[in-house]
Protein backbone atom coordinates (compact mmCIF):
# COMPACT_ATOMS: atom_id res chain seq x y z
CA UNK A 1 0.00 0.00 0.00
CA UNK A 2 1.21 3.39 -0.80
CA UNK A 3 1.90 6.17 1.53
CA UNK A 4 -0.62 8.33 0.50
CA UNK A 5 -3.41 5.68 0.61
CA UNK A 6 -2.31 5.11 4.52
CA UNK A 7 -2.81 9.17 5.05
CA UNK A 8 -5.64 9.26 3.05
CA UNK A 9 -6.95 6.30 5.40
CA UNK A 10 -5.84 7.93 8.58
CA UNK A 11 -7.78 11.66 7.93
CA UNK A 12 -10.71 10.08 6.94
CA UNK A 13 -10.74 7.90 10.66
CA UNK A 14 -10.55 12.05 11.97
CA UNK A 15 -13.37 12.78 13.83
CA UNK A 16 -15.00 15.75 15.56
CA UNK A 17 -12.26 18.58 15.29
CA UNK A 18 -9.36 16.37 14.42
CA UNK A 19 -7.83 17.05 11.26
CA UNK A 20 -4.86 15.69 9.57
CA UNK A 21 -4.23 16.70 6.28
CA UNK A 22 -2.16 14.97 3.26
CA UNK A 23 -0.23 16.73 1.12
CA UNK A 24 -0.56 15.42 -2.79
CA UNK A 25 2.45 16.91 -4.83
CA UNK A 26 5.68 16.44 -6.53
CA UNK A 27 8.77 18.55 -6.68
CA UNK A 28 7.40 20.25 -9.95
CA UNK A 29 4.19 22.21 -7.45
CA UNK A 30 3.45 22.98 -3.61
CA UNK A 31 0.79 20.62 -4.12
CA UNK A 32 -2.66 20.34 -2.70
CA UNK A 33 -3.28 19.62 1.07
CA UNK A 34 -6.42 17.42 1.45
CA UNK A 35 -8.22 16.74 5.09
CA UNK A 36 -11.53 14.80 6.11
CA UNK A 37 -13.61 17.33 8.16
CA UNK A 38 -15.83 15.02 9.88
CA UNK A 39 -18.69 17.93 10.80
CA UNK A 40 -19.20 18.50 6.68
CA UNK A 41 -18.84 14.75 6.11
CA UNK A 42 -16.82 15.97 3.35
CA UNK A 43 -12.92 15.68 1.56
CA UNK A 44 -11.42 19.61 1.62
CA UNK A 45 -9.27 20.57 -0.96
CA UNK A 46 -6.73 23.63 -0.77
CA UNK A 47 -4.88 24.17 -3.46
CA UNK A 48 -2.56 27.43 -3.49
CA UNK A 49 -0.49 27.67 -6.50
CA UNK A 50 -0.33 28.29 -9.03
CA UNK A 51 -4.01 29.53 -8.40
CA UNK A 52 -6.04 29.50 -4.86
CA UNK A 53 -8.56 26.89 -4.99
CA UNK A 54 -10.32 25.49 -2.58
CA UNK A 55 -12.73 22.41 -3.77
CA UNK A 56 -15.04 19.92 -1.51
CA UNK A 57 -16.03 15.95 -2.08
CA UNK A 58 -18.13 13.87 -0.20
CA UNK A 59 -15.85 10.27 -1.67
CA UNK A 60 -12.77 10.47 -3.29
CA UNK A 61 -10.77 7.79 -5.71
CA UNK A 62 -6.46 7.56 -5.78
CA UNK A 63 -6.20 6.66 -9.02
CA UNK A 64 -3.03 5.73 -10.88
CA UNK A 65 -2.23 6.33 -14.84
CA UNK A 66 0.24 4.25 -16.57
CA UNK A 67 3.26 5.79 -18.32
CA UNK A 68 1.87 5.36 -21.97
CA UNK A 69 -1.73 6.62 -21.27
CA UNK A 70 -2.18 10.75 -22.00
CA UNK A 71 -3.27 11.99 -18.73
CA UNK A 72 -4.76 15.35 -20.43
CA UNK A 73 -8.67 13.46 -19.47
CA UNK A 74 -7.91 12.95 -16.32
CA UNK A 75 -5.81 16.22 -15.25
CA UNK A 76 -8.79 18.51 -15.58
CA UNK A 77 -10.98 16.45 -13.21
CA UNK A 78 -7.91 16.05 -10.84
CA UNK A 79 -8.39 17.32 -7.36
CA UNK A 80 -4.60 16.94 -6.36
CA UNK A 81 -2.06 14.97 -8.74
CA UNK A 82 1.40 13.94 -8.70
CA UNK A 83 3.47 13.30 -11.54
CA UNK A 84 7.05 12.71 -9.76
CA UNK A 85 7.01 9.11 -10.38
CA UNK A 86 6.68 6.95 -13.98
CA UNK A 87 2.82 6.92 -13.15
CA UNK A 88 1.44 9.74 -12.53
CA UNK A 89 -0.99 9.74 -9.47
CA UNK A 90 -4.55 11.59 -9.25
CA UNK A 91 -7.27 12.22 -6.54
CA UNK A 92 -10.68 12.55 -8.02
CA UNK A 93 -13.74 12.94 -7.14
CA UNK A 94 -14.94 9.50 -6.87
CA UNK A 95 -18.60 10.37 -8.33
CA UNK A 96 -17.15 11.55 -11.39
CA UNK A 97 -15.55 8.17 -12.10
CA UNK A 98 -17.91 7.29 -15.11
CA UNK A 99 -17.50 10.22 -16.72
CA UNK A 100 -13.96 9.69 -17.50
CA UNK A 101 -12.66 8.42 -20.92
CA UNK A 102 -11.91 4.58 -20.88
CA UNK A 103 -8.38 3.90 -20.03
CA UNK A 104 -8.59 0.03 -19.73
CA UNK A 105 -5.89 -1.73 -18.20
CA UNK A 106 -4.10 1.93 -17.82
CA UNK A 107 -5.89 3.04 -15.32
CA UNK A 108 -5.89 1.67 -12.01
CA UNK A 109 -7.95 2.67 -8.95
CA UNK A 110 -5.91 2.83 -5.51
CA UNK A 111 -8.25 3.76 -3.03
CA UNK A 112 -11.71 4.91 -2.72
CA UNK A 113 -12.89 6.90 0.28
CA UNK A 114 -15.34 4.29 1.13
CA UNK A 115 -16.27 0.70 0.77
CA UNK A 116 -19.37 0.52 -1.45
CA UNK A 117 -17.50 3.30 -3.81
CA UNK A 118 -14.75 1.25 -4.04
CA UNK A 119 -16.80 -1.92 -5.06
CA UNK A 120 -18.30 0.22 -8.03
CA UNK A 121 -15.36 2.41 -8.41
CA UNK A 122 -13.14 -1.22 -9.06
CA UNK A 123 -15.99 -2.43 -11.57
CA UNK A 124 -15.78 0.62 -13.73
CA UNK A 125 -12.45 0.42 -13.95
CA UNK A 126 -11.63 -2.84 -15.18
C-alpha cells in the first residue's frame, strides 16, 4: 500500500475537530493539502499555486495512470495529482468516475474513500 493511501486512510478515521491533512504533490508544485472534516462529512481541498482553490467531495478515488496513457482526461478532473514518479498519481472525485474516458488496463484505482464506492469504483475500472 502506498503512503498516501495510509494518510488518506488515517484523515478520513478524523473525527470531531481532528484534522490531519495529506499533502498530494511532486517537486514540480506545492501541491494540494487534502483533510476529512468530519462535521461536513466531506474531503477539503486547498490548493494554493499556481491559483487559490479550494474544492469539496463527499468520496474520493487515488487513481493511478500508466506511463503510456495521456493523462490530459484525467488532469482537468484532478483534485490533487502527482506526476514525480513513472505513473502519474490523481485524486478525483470518486462520483465523477464514469464520466472519465476509458483507459482500460491503464488506469488503475488505488483507493476509494469508502467501501461501497470502491466496489463500483473497481468495476468501472476494469
Amino acid at each position: 500500500m502506498i503512503a498516501h493511501v495510509k494518510e488518506l486512510m488515517a484523515s478520513r478515521n478524523c473525527t470531531g475537530d481532528q484534522r490531519m491533512v495529506v499533502t498530494i504533490g511532486d517537486s514540480g508544485h506545492k501541491g494540494t493539502d487534502i483533510y476529512w472534516c468530519d462535521p461536513l462529512d466531506r474531503w477539503i481541498f486547498v490548493t494554493l499555486k499556481p491559483v487559490p482553490k479550494l474544492a469539496v467531495a463527499q468520496d474520493i478515488a487515488l487513481v493511478r495512470l500508466h506511463e503510456d496513457a495521456d493523462p490530459e482526461a484525467i488532469e482537468r478532473w484532478a483534485l490533487a495529482c502527482d506526476f514525480e514518479d513513472l505513473k502519474p498519481l490523481f485524486v478525483l472525485d470518486a462520483g465523477r468516475l464514469a464520466q472519465l474516458p476509458s483507459y482500460g488496463s491503464l488506469f488503475q484505482v488505488l483507493w476509494t474513500s469508502t467501501a461501497q464506492a470502491s466496489r463500483a469504483d473497481l468495476a468501472r475500472a476494469s
